[in-house]
Structure formats: C-alpha cells, structure tokens
N, C-alpha and C. Protein backbone atom coordinates (compact mmCIF):
# COMPACT_ATOMS: atom_id res chain seq x y z
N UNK A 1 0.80 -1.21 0.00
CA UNK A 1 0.00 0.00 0.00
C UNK A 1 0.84 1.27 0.00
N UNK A 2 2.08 1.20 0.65
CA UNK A 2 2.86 2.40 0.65
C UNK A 2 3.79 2.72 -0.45
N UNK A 3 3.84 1.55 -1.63
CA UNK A 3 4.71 1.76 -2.13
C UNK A 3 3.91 2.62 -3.88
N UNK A 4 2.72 2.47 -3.54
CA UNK A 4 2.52 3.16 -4.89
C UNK A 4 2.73 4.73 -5.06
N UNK A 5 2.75 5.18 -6.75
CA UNK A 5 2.93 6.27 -6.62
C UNK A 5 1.09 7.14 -5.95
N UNK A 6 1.67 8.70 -5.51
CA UNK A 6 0.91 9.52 -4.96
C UNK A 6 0.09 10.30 -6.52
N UNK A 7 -1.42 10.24 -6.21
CA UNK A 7 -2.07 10.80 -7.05
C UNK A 7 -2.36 12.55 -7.04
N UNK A 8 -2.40 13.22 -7.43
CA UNK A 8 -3.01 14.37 -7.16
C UNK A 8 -4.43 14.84 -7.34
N UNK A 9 -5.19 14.81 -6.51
CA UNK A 9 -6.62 14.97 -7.01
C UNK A 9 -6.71 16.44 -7.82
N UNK A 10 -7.50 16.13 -8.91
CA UNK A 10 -7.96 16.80 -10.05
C UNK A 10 -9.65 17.68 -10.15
N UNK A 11 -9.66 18.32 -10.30
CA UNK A 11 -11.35 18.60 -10.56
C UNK A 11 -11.36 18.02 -11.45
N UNK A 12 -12.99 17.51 -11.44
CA UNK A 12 -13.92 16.98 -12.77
C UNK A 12 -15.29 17.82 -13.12
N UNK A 13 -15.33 17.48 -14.24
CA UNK A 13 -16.54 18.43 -14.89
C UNK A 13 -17.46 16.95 -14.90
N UNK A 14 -18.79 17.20 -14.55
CA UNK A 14 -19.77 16.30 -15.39
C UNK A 14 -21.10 16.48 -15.27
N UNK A 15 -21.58 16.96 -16.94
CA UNK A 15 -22.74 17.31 -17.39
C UNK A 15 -23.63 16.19 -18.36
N UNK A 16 -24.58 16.14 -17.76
CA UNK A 16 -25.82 15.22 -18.00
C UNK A 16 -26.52 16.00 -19.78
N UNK A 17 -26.36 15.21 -20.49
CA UNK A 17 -27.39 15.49 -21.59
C UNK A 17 -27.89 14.32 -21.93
N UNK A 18 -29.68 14.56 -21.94
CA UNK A 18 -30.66 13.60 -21.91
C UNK A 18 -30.36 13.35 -23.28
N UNK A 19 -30.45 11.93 -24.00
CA UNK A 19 -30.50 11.57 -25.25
C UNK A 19 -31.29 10.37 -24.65
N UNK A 20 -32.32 10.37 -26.40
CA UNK A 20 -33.10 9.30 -25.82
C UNK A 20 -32.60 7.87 -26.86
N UNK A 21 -32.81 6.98 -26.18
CA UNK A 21 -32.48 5.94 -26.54
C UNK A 21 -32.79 5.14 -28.19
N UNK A 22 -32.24 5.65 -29.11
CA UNK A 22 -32.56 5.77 -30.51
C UNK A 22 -31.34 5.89 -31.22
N UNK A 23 -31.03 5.06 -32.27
CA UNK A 23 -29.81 5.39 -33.35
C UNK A 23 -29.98 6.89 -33.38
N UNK A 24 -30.54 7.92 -34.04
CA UNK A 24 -31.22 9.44 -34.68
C UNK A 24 -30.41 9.91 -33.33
N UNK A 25 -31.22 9.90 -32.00
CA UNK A 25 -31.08 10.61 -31.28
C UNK A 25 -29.72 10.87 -31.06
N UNK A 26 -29.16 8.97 -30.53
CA UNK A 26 -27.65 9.02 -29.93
C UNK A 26 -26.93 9.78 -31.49
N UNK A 27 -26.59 9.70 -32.41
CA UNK A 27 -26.29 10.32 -33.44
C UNK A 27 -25.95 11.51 -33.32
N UNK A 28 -27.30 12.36 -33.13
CA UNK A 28 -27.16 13.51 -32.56
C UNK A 28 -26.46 14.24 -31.46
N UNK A 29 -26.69 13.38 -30.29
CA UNK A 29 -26.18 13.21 -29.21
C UNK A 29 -25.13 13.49 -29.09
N UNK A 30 -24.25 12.51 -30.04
CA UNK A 30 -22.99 12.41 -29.84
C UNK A 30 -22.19 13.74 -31.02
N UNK A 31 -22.89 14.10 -31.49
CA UNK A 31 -22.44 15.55 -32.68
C UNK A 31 -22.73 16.94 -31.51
N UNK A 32 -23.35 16.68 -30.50
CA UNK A 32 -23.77 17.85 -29.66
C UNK A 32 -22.34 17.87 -28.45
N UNK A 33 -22.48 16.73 -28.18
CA UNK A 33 -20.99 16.09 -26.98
C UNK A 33 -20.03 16.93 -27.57
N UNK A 34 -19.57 16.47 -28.83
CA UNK A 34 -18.20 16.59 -29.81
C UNK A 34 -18.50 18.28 -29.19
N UNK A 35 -19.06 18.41 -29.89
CA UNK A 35 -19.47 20.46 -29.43
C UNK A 35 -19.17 21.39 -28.18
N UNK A 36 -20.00 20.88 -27.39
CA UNK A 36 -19.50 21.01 -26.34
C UNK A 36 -18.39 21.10 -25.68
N UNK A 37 -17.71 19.72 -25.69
CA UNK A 37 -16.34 19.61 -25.16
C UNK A 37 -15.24 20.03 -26.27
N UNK A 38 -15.78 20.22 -27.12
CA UNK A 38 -14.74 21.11 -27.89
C UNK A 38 -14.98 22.54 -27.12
N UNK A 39 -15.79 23.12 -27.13
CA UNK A 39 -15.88 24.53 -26.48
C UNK A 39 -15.21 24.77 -25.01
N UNK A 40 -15.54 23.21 -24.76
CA UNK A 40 -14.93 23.55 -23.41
C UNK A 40 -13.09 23.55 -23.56
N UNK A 41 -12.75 22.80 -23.87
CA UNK A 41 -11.24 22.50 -24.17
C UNK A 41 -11.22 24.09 -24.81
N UNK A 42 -11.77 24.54 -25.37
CA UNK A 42 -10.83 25.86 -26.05
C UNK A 42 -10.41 27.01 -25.90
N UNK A 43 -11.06 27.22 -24.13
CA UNK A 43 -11.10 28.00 -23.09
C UNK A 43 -9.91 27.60 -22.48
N UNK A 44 -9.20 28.58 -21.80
CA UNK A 44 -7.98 28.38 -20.98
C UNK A 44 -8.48 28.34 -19.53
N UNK A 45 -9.64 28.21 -19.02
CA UNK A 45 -10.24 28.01 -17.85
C UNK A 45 -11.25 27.22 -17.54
N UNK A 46 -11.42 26.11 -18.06
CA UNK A 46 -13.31 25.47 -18.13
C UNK A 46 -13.75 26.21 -16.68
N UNK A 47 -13.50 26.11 -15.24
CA UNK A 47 -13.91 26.84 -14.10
C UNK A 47 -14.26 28.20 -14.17
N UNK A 48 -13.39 28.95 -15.04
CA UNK A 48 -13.69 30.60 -14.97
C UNK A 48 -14.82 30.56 -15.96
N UNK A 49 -15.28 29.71 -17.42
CA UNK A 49 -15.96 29.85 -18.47
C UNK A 49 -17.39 28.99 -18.72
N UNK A 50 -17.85 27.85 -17.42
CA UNK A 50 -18.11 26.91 -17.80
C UNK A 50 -19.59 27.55 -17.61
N UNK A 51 -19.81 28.20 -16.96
CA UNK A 51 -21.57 29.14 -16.82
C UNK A 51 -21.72 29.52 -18.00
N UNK A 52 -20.93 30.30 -18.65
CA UNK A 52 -21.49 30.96 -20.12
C UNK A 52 -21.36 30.20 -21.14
N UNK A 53 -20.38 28.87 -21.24
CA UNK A 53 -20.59 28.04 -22.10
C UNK A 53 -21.71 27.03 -22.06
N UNK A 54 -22.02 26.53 -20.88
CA UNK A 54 -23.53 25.81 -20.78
C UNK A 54 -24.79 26.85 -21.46
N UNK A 55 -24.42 28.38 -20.71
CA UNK A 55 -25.63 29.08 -20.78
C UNK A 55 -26.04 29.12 -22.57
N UNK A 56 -24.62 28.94 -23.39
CA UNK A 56 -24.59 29.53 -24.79
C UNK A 56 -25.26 27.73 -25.31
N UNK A 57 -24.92 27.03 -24.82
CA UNK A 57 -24.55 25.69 -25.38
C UNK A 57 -26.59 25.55 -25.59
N UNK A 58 -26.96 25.78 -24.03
CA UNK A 58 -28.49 25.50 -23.91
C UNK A 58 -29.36 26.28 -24.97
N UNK A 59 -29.33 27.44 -25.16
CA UNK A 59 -29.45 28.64 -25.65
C UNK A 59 -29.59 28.30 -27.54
N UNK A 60 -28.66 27.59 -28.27
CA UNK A 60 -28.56 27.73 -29.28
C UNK A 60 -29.12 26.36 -29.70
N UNK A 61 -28.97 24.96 -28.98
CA UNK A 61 -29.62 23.86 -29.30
C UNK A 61 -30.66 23.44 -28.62
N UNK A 62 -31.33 24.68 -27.69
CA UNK A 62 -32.55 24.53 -27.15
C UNK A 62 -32.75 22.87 -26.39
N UNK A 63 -31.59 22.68 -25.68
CA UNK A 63 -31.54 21.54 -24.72
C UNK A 63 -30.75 22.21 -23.03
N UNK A 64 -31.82 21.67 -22.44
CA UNK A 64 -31.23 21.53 -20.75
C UNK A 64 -30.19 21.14 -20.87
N UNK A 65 -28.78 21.13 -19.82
CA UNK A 65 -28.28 20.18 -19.48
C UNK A 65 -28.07 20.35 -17.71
C-alpha cells in the first residue's frame, strides 16, 4: 500500500445530456458532446468559463443540461 505512486486529485466536470435511446437521437447526441467539449477545451479556464458556455450551449440547441 505504501509503495505506490501519490495521485493528485484533479477537478472533474460532469454534465448530463438527456438523449433518448434511438440510433437518430444518440447520433445527434454524440455531434452535440463533440461540441461542447470542444468549447470547453478551447477556453484556458473550463472553471472561470463553464456558466457561459452551458448558458450559450443551452441557448442555441434549445436543450437543458
């Protein structure tokens, strides 16, 4: 137990988008994901940016998350 290496705990992000259970949907689904986490990665802060990128994200594809 003592001999492994030491981890550093990390923040995690994790956001729920409802897709419903359907080839079409997940399809979609997964073209909205790609989106997202591209937006997020392209920010030099996801913590300082991540309110206005949900707020923009909800906003333009008219989905909760």
């Amino acid at each position: 137990l003592h001999n492994r290496d030491h981890v550093l705990l990390k923040s995690v992000l994790v956001i729920n988008l409802e897709v419903k259970d359907n080839h079409e949907e997940a399809a979609v689904g997964g073209q909205l994901t790609l989106e997202l986490c591209q937006k997020i990665e392209a920010v030099e802060s996801w913590e300082d940016s991540i309110d206005e990128i949900i707020a923009a994200f909800e906003a333009k594809h008219r989905r909760k998350l």
